[in-house]
Each structure stands twice: as C-alpha cells, then as structure tokens.
PDB file of N, CA and C in Angstrom:
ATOM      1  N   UNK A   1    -100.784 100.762  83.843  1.00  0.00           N
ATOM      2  CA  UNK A   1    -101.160 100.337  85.167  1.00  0.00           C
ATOM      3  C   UNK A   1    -100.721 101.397  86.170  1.00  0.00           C
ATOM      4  N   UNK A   2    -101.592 101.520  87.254  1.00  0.00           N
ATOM      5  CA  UNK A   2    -101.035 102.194  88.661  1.00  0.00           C
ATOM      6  C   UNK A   2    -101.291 101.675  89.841  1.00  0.00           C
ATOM      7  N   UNK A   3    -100.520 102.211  90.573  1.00  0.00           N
ATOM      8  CA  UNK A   3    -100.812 101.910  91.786  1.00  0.00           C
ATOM      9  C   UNK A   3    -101.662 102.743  93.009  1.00  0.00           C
ATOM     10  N   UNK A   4    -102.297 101.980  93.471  1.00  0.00           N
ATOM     11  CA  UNK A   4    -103.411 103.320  93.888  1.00  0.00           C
ATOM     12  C   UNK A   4    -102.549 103.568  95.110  1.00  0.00           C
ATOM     13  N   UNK A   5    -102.283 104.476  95.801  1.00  0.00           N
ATOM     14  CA  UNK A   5    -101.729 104.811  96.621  1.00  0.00           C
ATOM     15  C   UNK A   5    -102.057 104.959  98.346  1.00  0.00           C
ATOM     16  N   UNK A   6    -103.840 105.403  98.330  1.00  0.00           N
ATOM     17  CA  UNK A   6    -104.474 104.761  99.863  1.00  0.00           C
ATOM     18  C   UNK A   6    -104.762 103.248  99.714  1.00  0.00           C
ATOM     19  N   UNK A   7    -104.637 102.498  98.685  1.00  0.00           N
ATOM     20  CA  UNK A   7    -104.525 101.302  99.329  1.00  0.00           C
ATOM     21  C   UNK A   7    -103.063 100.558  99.617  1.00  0.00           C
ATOM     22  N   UNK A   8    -102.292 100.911  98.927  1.00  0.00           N
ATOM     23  CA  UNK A   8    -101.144 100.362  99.089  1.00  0.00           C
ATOM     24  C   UNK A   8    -100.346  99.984 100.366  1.00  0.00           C
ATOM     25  N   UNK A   9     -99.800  98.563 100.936  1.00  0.00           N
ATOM     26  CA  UNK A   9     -99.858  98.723 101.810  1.00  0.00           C
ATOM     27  C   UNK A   9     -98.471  98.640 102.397  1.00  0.00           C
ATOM     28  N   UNK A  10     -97.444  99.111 100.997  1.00  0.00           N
ATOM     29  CA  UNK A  10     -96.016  99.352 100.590  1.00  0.00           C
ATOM     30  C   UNK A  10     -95.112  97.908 101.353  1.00  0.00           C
ATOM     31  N   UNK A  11     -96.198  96.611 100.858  1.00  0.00           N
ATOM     32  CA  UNK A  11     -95.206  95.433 100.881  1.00  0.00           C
ATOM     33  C   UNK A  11     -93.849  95.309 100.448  1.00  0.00           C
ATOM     34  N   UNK A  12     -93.998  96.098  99.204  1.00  0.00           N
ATOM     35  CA  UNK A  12     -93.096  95.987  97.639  1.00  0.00           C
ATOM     36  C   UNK A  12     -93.048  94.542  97.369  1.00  0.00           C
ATOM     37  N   UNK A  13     -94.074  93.257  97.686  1.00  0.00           N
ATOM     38  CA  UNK A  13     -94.263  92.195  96.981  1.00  0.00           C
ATOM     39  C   UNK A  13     -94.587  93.086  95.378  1.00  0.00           C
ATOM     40  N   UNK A  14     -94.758  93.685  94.562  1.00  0.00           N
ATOM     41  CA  UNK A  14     -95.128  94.117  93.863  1.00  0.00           C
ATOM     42  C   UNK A  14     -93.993  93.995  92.712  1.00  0.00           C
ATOM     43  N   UNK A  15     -92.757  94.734  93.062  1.00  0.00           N
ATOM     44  CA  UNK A  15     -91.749  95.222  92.911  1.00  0.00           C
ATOM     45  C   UNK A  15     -90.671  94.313  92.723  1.00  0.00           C
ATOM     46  N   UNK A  16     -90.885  93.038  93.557  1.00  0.00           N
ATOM     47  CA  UNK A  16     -90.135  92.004  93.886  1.00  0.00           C
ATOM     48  C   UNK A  16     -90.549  90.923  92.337  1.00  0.00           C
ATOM     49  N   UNK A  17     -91.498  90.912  92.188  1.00  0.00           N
ATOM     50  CA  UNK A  17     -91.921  90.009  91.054  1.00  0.00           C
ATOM     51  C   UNK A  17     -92.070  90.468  89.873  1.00  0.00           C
ATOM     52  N   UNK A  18     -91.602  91.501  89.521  1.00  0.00           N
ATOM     53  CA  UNK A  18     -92.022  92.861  88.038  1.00  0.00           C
ATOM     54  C   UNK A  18     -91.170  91.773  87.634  1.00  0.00           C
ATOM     55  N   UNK A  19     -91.559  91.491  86.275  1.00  0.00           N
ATOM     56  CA  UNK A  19     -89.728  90.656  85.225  1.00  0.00           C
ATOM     57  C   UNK A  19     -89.237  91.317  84.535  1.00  0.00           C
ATOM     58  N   UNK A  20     -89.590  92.859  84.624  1.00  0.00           N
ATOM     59  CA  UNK A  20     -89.138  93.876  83.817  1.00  0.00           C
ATOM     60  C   UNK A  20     -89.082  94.879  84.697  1.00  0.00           C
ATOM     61  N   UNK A  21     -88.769  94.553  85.703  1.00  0.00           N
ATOM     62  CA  UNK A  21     -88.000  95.662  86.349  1.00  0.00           C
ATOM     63  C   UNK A  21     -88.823  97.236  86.092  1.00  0.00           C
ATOM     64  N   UNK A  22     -90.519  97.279  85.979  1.00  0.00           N
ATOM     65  CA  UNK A  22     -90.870  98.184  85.925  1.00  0.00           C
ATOM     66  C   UNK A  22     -91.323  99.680  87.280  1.00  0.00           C
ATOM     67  N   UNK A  23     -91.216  98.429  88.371  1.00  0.00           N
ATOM     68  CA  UNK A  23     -92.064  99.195  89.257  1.00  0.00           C
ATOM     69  C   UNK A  23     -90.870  99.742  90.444  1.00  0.00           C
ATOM     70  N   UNK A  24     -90.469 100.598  90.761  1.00  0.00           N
ATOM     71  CA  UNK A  24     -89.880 101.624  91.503  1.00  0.00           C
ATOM     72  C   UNK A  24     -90.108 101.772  93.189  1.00  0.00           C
ATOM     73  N   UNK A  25     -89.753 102.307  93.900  1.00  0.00           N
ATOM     74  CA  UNK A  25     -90.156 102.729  95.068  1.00  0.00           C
ATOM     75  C   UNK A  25     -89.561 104.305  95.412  1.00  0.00           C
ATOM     76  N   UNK A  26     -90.726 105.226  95.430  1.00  0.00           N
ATOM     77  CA  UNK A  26     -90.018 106.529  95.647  1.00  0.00           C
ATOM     78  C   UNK A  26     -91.060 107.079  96.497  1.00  0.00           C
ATOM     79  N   UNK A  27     -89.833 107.663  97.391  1.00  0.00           N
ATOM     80  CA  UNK A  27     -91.086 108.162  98.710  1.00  0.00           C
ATOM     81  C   UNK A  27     -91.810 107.082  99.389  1.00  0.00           C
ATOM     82  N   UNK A  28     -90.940 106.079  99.517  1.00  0.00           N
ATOM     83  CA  UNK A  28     -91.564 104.633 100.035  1.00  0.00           C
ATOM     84  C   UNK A  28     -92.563 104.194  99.608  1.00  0.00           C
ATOM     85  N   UNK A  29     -92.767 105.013  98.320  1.00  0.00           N
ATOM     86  CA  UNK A  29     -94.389 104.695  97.445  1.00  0.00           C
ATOM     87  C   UNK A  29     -93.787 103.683  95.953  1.00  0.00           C
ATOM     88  N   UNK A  30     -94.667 102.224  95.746  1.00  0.00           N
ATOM     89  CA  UNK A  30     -94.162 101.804  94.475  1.00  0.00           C
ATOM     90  C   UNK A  30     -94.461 102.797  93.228  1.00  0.00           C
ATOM     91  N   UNK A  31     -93.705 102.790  91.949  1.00  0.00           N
ATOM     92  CA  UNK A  31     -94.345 103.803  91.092  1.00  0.00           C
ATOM     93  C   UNK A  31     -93.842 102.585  89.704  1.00  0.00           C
ATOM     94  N   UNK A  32     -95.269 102.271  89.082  1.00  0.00           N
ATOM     95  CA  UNK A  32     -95.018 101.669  87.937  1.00  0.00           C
ATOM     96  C   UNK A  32     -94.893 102.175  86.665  1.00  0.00           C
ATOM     97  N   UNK A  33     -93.905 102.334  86.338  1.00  0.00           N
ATOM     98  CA  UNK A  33     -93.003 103.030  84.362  1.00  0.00           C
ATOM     99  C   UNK A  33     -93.847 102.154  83.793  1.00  0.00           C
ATOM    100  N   UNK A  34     -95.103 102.995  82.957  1.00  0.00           N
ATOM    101  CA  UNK A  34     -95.502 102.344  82.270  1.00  0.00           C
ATOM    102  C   UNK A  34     -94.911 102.027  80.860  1.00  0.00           C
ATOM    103  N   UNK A  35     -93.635 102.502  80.553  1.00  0.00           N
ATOM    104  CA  UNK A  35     -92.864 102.382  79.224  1.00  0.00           C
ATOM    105  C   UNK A  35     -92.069 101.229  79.408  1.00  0.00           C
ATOM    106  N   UNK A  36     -91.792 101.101  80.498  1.00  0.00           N
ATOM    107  CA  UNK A  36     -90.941  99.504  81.087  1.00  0.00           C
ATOM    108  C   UNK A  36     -92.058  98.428  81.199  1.00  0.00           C
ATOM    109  N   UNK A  37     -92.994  98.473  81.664  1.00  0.00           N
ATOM    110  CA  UNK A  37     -94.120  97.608  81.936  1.00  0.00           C
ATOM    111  C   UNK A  37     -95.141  96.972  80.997  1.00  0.00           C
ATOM    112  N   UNK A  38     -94.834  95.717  81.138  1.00  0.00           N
ATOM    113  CA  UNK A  38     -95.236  94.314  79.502  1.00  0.00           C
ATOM    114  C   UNK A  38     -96.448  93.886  80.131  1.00  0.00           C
ATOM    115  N   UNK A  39     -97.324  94.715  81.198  1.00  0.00           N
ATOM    116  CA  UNK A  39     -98.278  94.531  81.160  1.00  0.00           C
ATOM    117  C   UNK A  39     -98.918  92.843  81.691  1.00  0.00           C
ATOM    118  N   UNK A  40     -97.845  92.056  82.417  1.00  0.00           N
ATOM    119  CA  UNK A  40     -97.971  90.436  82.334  1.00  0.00           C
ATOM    120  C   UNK A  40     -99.188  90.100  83.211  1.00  0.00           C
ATOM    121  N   UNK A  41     -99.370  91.425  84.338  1.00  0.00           N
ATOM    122  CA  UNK A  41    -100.269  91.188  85.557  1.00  0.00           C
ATOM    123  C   UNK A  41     -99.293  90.903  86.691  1.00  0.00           C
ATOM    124  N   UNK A  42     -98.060  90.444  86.647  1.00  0.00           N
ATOM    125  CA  UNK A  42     -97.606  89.718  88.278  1.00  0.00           C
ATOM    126  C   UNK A  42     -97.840  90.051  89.197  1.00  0.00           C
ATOM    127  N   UNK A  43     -97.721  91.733  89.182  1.00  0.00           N
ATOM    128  CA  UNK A  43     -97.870  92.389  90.178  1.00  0.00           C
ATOM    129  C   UNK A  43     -99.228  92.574  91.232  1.00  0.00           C
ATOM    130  N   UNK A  44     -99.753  92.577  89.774  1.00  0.00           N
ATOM    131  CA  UNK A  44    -101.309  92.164  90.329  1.00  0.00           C
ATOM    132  C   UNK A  44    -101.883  91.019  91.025  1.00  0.00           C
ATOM    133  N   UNK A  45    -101.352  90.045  90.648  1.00  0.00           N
ATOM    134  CA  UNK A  45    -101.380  88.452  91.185  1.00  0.00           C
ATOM    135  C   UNK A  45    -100.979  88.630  92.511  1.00  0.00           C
ATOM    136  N   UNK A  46     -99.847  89.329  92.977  1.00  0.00           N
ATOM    137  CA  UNK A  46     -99.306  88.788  94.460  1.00  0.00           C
ATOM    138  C   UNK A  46     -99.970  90.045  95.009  1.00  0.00           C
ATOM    139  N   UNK A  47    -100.318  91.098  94.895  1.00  0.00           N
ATOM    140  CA  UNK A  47    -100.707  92.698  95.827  1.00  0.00           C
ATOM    141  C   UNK A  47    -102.159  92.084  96.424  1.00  0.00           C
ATOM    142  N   UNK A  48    -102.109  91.780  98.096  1.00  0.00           N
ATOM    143  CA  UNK A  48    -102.846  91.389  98.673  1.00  0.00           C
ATOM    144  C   UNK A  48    -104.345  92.358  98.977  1.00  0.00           C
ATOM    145  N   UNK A  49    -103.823  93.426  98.647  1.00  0.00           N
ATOM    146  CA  UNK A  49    -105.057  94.159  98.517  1.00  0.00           C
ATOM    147  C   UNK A  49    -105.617  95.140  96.656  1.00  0.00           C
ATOM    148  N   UNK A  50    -105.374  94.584  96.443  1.00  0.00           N
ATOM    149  CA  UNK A  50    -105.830  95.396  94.969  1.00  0.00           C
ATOM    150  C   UNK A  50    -105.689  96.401  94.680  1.00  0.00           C
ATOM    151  N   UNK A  51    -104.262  96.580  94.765  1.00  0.00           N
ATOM    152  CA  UNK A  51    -103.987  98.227  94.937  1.00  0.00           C
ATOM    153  C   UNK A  51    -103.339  98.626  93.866  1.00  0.00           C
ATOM    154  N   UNK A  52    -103.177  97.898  92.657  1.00  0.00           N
ATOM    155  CA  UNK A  52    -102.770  97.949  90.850  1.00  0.00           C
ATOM    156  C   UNK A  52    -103.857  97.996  90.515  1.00  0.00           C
ATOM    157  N   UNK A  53    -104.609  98.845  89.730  1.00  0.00           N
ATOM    158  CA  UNK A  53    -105.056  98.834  88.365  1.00  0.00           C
ATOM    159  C   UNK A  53    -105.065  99.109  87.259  1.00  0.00           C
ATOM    160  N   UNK A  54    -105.425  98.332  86.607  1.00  0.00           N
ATOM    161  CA  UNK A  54    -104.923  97.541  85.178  1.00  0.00           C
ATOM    162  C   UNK A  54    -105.380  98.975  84.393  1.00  0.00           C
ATOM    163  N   UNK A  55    -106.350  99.897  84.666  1.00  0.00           N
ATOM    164  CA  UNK A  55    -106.343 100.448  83.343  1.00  0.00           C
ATOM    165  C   UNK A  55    -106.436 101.705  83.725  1.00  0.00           C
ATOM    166  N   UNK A  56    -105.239 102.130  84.902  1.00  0.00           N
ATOM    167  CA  UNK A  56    -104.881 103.953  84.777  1.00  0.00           C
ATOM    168  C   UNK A  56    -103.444 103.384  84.367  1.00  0.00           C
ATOM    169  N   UNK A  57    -103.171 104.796  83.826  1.00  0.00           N
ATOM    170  CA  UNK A  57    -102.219 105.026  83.851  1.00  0.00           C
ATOM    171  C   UNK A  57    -101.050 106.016  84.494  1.00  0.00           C
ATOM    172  N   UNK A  58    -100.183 106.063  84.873  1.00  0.00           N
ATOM    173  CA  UNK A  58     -99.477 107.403  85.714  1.00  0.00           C
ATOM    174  C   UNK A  58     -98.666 107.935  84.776  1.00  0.00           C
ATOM    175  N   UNK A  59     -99.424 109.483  84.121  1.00  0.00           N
ATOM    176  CA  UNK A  59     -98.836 110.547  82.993  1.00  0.00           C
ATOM    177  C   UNK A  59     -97.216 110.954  83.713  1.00  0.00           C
ATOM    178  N   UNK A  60     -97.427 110.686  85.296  1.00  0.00           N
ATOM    179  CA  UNK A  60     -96.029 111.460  85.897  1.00  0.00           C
ATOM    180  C   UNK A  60     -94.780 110.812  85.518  1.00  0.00           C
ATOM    181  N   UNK A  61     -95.254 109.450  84.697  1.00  0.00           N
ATOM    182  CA  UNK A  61     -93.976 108.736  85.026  1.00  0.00           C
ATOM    183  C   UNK A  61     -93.315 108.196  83.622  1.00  0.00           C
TER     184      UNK A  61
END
C-alpha cells in the first residue's frame, strides 16, 4: 500500500488506527512500511479522501 501524497491531507487519522503500527510520519508526510503492514485496510476505511492505495507499493521504504 501507499500513500499518495497530493492527496493526502496529513490528518494522520491513518496512522492513528494502523494495529500494526505500520504507517510513519516523516516530513509531515504518512509513510506506510510495507513489511510492517497486514494489509487489514483500516487505514483505508477512515482516510477521508482516498489517498491509500491498495496496490502500490513504496520500494523507498
């Protein structure tokens, strides 16, 4: 998963609901570890604008 970054609208509701503690904030930007991340969706559920998607991934992280 990633987070797209022009939509983001750096709630960190995102961040707040991970249950695995996957998703980060650096550079006031969330950044989701996809090696930490079980994939459940939460994040996706609460991000008021659709700014996770489910099928990039971020090689940086």
């Amino acid at each position: 998963m990633k987070i797209i970054a022009e939509r983001c609208l750096r709630c960190y509701g995102c961040s707040c609901v991970c249950p695995s503690s996957a998703i980060v904030v650096v550079d006031l930007l969330p950044i989701i570890d996809d090696q930490n991340c079980n994939r459940c969706g939460q994040c996706r559920k609460v991000c008021p604008v659709g700014a996770i998607d489910e099928n990039r991934a971020d090689p940086g992280v």
